[in-house]
N, C-alpha and C. Protein backbone atom coordinates (compact mmCIF):
# COMPACT_ATOMS: atom_id res chain seq x y z
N UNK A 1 -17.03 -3.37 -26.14
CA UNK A 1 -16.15 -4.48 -25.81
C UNK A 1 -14.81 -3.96 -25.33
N UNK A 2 -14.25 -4.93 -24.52
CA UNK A 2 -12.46 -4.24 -23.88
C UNK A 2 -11.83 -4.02 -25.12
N UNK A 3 -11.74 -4.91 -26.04
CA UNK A 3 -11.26 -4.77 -27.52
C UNK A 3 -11.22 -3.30 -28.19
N UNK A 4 -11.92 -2.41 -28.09
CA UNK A 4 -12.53 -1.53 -28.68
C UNK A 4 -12.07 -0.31 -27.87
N UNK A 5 -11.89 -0.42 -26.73
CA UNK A 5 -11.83 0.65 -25.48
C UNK A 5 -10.13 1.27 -26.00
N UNK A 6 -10.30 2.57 -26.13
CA UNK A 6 -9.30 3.70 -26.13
C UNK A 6 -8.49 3.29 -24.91
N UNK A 7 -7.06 3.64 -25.80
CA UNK A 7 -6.17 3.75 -25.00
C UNK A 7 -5.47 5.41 -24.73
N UNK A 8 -5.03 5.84 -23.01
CA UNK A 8 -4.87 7.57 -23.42
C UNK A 8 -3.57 7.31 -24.08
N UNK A 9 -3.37 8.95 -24.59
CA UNK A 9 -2.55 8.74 -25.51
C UNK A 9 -1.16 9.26 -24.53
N UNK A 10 0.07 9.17 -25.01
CA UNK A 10 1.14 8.91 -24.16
C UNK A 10 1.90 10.02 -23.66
N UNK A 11 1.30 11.17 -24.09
CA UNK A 11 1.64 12.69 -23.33
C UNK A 11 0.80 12.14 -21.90
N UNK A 12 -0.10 11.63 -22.21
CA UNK A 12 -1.46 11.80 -20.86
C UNK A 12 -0.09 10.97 -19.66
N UNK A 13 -0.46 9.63 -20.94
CA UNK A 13 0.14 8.52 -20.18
C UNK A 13 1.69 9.04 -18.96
N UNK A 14 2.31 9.99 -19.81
CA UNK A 14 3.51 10.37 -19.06
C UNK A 14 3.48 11.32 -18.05
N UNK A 15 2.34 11.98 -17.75
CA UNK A 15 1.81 13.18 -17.04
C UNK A 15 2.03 12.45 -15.17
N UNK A 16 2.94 12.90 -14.52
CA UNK A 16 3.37 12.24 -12.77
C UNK A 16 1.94 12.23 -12.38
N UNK A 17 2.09 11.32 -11.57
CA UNK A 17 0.33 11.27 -10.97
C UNK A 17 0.34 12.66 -9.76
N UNK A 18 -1.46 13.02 -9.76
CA UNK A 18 -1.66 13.97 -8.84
C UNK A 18 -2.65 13.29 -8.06
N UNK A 19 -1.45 13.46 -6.73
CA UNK A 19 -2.28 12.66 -5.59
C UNK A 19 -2.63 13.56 -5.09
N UNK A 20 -3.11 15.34 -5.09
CA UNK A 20 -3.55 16.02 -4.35
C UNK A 20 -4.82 15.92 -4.78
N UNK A 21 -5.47 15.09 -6.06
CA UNK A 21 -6.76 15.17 -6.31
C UNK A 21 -7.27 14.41 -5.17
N UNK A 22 -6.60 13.28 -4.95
CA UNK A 22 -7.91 12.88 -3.42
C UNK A 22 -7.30 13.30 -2.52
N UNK A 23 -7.26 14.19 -2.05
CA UNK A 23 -6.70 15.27 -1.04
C UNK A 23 -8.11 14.84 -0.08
N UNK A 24 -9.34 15.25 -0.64
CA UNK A 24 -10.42 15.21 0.10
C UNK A 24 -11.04 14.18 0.73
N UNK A 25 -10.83 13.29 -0.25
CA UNK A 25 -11.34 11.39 0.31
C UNK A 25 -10.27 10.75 0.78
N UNK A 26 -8.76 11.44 0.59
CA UNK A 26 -8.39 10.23 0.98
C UNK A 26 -7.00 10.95 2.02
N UNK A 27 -7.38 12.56 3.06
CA UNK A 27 -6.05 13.20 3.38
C UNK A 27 -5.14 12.33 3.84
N UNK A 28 -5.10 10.82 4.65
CA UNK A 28 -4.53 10.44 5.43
C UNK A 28 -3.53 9.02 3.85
N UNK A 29 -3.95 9.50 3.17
CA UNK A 29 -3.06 8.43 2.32
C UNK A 29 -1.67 8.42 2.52
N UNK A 30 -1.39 7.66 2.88
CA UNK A 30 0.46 7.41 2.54
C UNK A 30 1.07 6.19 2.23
N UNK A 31 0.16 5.72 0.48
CA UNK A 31 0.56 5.00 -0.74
C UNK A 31 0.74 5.74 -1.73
N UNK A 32 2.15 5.23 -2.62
CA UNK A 32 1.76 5.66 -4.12
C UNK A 32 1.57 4.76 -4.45
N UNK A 33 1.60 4.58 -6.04
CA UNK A 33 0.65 3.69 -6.62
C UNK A 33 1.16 4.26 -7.96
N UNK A 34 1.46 2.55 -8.64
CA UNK A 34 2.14 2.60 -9.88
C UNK A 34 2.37 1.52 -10.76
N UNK A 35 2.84 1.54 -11.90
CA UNK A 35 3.26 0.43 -12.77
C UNK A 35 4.51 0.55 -13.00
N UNK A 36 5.66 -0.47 -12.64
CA UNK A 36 6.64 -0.09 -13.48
C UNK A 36 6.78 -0.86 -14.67
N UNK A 37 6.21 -2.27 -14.56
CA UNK A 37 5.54 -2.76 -16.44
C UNK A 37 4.21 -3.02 -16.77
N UNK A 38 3.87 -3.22 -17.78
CA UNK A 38 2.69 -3.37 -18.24
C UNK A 38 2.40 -4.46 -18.68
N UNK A 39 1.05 -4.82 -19.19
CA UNK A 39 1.05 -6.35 -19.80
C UNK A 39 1.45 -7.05 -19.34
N UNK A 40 0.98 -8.42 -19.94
CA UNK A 40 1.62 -9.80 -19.16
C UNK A 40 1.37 -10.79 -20.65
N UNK A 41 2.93 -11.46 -20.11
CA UNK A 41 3.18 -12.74 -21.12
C UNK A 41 2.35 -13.96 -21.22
N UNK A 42 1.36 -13.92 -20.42
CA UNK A 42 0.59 -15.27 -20.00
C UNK A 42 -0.78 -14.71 -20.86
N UNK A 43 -1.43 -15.67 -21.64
CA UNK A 43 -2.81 -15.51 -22.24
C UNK A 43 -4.14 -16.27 -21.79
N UNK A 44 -3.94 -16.31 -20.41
CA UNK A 44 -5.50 -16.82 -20.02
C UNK A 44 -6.55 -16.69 -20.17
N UNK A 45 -7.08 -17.27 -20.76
CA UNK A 45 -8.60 -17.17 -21.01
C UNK A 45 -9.62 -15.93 -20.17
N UNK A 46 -9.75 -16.07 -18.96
CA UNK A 46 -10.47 -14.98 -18.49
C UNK A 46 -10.29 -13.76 -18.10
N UNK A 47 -8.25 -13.58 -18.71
CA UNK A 47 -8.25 -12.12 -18.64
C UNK A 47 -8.13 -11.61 -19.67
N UNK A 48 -8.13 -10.12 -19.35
CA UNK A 48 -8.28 -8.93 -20.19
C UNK A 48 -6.97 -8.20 -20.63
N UNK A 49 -6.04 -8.41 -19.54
CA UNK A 49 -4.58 -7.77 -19.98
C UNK A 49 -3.66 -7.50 -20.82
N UNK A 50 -3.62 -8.95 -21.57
CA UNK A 50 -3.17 -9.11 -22.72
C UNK A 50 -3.67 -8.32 -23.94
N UNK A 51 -4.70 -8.41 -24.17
CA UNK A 51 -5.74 -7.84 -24.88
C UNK A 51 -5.72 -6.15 -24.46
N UNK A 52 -5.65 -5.30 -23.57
CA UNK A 52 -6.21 -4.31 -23.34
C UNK A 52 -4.18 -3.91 -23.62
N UNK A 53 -3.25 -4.90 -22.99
CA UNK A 53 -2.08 -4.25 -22.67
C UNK A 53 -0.93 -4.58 -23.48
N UNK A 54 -1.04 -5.66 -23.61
CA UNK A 54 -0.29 -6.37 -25.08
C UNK A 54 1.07 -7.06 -24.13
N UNK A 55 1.72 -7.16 -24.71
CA UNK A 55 2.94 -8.26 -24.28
C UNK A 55 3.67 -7.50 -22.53
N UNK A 56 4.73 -7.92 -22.10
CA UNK A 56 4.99 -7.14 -20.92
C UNK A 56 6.21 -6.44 -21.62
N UNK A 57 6.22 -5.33 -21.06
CA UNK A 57 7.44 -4.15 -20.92
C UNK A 57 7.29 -3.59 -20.14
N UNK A 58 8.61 -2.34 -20.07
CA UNK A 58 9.26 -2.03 -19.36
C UNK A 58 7.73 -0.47 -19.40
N UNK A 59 7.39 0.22 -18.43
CA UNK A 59 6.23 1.05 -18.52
C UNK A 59 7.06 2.64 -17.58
N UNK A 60 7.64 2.26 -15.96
CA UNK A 60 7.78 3.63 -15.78
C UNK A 60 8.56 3.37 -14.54
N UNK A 61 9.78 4.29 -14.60
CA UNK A 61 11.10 3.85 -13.42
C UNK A 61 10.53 4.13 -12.27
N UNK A 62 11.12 3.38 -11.34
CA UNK A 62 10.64 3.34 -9.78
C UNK A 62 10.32 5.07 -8.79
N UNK A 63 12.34 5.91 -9.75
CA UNK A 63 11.55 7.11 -8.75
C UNK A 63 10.92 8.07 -9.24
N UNK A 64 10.13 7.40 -10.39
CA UNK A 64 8.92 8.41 -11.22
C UNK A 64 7.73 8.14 -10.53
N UNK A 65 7.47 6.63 -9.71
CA UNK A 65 6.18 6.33 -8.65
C UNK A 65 6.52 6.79 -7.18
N UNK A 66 7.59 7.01 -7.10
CA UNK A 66 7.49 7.76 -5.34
C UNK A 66 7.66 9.39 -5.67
N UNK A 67 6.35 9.07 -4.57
CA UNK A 67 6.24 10.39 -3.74
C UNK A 67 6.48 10.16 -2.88
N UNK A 68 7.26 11.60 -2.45
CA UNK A 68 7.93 11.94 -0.95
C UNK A 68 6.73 12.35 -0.01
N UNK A 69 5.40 12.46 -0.13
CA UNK A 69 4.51 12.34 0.70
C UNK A 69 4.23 11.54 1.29
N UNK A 70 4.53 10.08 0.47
CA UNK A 70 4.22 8.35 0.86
C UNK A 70 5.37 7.67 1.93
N UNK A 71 5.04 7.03 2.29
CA UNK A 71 6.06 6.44 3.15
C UNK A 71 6.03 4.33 2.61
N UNK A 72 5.07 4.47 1.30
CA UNK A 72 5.27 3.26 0.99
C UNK A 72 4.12 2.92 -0.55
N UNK A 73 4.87 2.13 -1.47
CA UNK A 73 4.64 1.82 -3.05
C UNK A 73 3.79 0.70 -3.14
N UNK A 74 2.65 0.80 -3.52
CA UNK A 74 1.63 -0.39 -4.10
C UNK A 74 1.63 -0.10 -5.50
N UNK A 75 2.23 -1.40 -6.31
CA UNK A 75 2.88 -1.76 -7.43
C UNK A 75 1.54 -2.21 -7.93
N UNK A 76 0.93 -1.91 -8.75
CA UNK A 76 -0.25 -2.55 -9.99
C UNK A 76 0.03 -3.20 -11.04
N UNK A 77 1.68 -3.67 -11.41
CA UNK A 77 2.19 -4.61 -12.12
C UNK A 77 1.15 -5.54 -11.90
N UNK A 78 0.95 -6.38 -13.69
CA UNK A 78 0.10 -7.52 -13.47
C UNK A 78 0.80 -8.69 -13.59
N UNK A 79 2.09 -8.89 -14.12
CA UNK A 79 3.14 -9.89 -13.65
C UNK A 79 4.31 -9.43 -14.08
N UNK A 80 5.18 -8.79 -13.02
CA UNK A 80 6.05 -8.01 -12.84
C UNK A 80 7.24 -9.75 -12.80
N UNK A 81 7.16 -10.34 -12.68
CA UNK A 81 7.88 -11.49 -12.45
C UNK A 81 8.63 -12.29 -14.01
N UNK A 82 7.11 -12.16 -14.50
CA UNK A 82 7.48 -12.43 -16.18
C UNK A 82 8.11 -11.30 -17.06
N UNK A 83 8.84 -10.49 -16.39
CA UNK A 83 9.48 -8.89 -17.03
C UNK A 83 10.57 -9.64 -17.01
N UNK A 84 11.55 -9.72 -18.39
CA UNK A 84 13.08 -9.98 -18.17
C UNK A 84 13.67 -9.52 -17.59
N UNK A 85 13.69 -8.30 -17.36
CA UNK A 85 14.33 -7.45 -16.00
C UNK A 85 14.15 -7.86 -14.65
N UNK A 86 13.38 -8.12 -14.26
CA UNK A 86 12.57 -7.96 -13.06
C UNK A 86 13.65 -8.27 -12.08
N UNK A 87 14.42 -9.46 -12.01
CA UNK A 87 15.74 -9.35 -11.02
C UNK A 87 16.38 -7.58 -10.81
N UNK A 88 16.38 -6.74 -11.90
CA UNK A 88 17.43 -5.82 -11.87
C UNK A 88 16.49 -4.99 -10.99
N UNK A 89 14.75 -4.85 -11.51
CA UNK A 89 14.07 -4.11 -10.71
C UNK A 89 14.04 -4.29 -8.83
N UNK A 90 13.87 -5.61 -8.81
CA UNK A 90 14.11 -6.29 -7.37
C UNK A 90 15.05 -5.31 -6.78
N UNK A 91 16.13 -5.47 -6.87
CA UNK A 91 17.74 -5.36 -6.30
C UNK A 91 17.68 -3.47 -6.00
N UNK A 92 17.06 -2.59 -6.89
CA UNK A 92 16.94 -1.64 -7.15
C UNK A 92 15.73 -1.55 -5.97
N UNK A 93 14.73 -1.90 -6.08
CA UNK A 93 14.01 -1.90 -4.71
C UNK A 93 14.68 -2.08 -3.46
N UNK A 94 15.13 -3.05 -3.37
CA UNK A 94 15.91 -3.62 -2.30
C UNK A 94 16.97 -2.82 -1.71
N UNK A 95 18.13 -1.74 -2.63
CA UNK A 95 19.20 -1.19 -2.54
C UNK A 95 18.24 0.39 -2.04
N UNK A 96 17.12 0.64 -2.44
CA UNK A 96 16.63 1.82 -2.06
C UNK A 96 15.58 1.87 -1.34
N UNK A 97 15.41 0.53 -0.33
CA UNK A 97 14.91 0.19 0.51
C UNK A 97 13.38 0.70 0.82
N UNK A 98 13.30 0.56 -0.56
CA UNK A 98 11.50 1.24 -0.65
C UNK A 98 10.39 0.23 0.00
N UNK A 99 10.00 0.93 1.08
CA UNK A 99 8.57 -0.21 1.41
C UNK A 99 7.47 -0.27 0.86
N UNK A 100 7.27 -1.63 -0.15
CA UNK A 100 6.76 -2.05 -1.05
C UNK A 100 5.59 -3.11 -1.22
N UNK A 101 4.57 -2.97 -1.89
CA UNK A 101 3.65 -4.28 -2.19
C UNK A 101 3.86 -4.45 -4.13
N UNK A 102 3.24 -5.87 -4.04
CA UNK A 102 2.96 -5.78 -5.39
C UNK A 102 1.47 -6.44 -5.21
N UNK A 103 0.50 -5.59 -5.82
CA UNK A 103 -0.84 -6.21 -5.09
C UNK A 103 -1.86 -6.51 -6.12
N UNK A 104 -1.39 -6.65 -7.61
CA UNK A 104 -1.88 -7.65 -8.19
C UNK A 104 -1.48 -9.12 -8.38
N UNK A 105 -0.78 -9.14 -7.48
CA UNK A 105 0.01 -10.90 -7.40
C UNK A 105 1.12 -10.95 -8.18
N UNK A 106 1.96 -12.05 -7.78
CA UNK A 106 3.05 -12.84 -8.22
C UNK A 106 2.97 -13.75 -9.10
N UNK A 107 3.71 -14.14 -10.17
CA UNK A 107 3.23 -15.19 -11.23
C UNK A 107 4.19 -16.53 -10.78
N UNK A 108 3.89 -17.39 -9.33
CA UNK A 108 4.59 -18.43 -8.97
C UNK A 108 5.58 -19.30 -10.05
N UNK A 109 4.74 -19.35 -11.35
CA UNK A 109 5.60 -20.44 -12.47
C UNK A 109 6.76 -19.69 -12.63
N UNK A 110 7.09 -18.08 -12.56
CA UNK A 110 8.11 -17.95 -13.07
C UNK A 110 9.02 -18.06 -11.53
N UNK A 111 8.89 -18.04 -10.39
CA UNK A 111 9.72 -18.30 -9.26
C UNK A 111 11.15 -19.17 -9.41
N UNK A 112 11.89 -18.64 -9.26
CA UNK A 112 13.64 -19.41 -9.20
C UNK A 112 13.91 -19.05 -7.73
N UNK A 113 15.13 -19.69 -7.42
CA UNK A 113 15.54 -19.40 -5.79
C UNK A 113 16.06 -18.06 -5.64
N UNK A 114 16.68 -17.46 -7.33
CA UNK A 114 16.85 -16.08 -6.71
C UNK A 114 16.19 -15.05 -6.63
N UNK A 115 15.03 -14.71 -7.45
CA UNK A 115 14.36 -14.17 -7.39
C UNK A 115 13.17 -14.15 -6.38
N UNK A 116 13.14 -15.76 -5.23
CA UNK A 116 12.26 -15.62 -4.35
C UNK A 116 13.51 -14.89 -3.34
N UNK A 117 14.50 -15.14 -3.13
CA UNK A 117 15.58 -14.73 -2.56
C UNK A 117 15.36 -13.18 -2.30
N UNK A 118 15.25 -12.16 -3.71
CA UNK A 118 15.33 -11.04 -3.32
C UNK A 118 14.24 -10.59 -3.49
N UNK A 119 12.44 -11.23 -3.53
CA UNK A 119 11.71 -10.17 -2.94
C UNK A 119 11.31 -10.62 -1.66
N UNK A 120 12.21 -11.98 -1.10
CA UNK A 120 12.50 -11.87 0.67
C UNK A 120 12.81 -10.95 1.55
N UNK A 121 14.12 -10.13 0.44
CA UNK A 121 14.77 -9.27 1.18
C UNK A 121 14.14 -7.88 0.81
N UNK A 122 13.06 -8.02 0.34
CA UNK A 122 12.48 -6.03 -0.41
C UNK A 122 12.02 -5.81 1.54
N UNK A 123 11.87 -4.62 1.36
CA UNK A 123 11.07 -4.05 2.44
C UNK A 123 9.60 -4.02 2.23
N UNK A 124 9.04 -5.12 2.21
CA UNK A 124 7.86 -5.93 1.80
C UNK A 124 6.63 -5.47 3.13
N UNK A 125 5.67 -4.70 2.66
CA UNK A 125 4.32 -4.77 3.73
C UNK A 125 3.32 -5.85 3.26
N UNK A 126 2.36 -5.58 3.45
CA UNK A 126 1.49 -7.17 3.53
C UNK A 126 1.50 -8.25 3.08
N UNK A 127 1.13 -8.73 2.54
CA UNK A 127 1.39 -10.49 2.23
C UNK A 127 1.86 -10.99 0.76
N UNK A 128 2.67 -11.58 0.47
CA UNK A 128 3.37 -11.77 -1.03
C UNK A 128 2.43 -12.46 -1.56
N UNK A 129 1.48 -12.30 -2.61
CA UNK A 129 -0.04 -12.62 -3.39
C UNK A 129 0.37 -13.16 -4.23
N UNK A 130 0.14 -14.68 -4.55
CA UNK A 130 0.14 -15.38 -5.98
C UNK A 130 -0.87 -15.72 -6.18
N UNK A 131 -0.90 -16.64 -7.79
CA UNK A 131 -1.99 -16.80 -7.97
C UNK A 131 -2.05 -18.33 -8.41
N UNK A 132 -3.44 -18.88 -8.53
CA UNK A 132 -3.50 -19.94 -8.55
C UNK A 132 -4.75 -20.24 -8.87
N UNK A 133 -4.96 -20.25 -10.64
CA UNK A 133 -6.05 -19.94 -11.39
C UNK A 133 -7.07 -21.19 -12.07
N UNK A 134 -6.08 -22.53 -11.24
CA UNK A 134 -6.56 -23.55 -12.38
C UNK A 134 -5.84 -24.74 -10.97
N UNK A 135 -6.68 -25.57 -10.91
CA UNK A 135 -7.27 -26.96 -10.38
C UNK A 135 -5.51 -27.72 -11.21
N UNK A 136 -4.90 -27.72 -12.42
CA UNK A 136 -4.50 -28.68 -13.17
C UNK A 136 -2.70 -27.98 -12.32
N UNK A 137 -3.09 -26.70 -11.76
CA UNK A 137 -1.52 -26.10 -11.75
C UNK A 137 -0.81 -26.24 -10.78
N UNK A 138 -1.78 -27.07 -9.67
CA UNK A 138 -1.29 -27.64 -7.66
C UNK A 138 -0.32 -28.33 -8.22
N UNK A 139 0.11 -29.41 -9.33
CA UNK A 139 1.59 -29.89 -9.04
C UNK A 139 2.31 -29.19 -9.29
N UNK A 140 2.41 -28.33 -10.23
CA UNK A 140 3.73 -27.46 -10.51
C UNK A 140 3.79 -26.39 -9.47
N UNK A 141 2.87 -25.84 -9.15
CA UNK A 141 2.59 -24.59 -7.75
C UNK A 141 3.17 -25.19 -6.46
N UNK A 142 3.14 -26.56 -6.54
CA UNK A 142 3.95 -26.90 -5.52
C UNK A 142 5.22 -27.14 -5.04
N UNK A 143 5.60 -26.87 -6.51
CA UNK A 143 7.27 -27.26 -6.48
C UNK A 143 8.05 -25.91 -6.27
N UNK A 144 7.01 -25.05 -7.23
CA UNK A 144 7.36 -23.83 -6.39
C UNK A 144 7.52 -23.08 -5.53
N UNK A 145 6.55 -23.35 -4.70
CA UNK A 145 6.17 -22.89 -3.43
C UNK A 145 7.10 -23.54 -2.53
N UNK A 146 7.52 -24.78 -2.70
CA UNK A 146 8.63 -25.32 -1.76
C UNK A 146 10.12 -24.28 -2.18
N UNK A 147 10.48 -23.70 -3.22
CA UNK A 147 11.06 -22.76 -3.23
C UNK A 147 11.27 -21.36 -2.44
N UNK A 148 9.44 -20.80 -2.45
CA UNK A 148 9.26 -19.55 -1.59
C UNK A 148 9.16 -20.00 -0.40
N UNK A 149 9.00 -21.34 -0.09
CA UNK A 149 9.32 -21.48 1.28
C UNK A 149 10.49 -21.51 1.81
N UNK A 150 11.43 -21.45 1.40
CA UNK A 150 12.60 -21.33 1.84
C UNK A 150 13.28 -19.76 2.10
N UNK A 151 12.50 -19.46 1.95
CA UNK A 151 12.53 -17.69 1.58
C UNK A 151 11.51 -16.51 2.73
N UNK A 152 10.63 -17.58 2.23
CA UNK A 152 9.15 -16.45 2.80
C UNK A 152 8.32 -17.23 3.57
N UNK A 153 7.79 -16.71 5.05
CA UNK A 153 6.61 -17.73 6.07
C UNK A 153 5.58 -17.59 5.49
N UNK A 154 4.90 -18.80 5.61
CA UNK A 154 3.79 -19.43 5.03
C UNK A 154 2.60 -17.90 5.57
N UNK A 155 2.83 -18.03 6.69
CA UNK A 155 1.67 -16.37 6.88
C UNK A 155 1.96 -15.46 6.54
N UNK A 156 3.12 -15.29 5.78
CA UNK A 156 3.51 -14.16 4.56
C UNK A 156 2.97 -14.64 3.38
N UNK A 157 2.31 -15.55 3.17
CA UNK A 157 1.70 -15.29 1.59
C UNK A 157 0.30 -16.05 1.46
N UNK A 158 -0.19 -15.64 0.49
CA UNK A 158 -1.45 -15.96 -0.03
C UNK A 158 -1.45 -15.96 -1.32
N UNK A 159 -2.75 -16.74 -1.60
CA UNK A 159 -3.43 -17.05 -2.92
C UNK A 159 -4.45 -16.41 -3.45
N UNK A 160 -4.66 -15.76 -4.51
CA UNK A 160 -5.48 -15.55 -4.86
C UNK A 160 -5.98 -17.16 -5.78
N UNK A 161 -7.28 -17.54 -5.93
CA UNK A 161 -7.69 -18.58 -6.35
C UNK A 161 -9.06 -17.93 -7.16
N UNK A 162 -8.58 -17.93 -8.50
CA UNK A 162 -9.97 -17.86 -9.20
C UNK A 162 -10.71 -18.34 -9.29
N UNK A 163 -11.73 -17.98 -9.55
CA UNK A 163 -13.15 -18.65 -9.49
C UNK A 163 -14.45 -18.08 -10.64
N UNK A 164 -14.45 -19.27 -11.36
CA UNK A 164 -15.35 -18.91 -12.46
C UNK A 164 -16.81 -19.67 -12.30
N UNK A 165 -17.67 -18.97 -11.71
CA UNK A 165 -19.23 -20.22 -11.52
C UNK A 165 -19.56 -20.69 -13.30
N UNK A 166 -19.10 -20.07 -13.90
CA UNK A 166 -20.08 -20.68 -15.50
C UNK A 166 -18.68 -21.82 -15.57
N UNK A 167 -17.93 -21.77 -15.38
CA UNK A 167 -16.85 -22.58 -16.30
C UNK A 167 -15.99 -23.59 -15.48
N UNK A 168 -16.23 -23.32 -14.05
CA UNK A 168 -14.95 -24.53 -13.33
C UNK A 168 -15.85 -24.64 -12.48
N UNK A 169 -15.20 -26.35 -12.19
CA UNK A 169 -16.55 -26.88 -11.24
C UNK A 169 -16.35 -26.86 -9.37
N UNK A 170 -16.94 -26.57 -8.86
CA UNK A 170 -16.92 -26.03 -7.54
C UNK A 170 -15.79 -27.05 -6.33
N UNK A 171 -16.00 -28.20 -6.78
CA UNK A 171 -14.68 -29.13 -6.46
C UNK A 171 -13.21 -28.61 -6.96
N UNK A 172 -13.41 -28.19 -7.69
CA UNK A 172 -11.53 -27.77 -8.33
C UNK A 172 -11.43 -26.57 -7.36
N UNK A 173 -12.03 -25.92 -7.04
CA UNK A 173 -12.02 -24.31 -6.44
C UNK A 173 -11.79 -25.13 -5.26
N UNK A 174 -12.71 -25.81 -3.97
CA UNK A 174 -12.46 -26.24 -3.01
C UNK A 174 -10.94 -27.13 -3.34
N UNK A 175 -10.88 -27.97 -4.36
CA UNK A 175 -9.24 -28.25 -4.00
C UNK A 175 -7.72 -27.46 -3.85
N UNK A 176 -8.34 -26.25 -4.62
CA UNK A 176 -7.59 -25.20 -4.52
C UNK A 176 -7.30 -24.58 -3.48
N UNK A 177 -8.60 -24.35 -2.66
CA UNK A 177 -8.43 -23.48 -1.47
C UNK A 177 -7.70 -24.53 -0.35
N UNK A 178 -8.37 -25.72 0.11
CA UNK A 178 -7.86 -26.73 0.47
C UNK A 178 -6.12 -26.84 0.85
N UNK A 179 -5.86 -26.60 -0.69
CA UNK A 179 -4.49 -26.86 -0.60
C UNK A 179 -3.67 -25.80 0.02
N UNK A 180 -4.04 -24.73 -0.36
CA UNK A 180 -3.58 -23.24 0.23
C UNK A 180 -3.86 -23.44 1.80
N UNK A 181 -5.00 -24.18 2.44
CA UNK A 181 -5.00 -24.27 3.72
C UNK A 181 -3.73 -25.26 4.45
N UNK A 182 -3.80 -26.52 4.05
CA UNK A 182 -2.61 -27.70 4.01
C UNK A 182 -1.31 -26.98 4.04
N UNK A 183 -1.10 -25.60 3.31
CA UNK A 183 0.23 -25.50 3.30
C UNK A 183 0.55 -24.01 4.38
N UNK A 184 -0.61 -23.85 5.03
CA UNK A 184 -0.64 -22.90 5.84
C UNK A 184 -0.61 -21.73 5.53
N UNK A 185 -1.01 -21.56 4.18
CA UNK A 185 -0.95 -19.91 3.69
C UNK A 185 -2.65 -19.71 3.65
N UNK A 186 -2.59 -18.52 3.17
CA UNK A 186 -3.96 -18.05 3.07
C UNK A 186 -4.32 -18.15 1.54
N UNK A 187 -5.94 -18.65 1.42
CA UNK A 187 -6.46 -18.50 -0.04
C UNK A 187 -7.21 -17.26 -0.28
């Protein structure tokens, strides 16, 4: 069970990543790849995070994930948004003009105008990813999103839209995607 699954222990955990191991599969890489928190404050039912990662904190400073080989940071934060910090992290991106993803998604509920404000201004590559896990959350997702719209073009962002076949019924998923179409973003 995930419950049960070892965690490494925190010499490992602190060890800089070695990107010369995929030297072979992967010579032409130029991503790093990192966490700067862990965990997430949200307890949804069909994830594992909470459980495997425990509450969110603070995990590992920005220029401990760049490498000077990379010319750009894919963030594995699982809601970097719900970090009390996360404004200070923003600004710190932003001031060191790192070109950046965060590509396990955005947690829309926590969105304010300033914080859509400054990951407007990050040096942002592909598309700003939220999520949108539940049929019941289109009114509040919408109030938000009229926020990141003021910020960010609709073909700058997407949805991820979960989808559970045992547990949500195939109408809530189509209203989901639906709506992500209506507002001109991608699902």
């Amino acid at each position: 069970s995930i419950e049960s699954q070892k965690k490494l222990p925190e010499e490992v955990h602190q060890l800089p990543v070695d990107y010369d191991i995929f030297h072979d599969d992967y010579p032409n890489n130029s991503t790093s790849y990192g966490f700067i928190t862990r965990g997430c404050p949200r307890n949804c039912s069909f994830c594992f995070v909470p459980k495997t990662e425990g509450e969110i904190r603070f995990d590992s400073p920005i220029d401990k994930i760049i490498n000077e080989k990379h010319d750009r940071i894919s963030f594995m934060d699982n809601n970097i948004l719900g970090y009390e910090k996360h404004e200070d992290i923003l600004k710190e991106l932003m001031n060191k003009k790192v070109k950046c993803r965060f590509n396990q998604g955005l947690d829309i509920r926590f969105i304010n105008d300033k914080n859509a404000e400054l990951l407007s201004n990050l040096n942002y590559y592909g598309k700003y990813i939220f999520g949108l896990d539940n049929v019941d959350y289109i009114p509040f997702t919408e109030k938000k999103y009229e926020i990141v719209r003021k910020y960010i073009s609709p073909i700058k962002i997407r949805f991820f839209v979960y989808v559970d076949a045992e547990k949500m019924k195939v109408g809530d998923t189509v209203k989901r995607v639906e709506w992500c179409r209506m507002k001109g973003c991608q699902p």
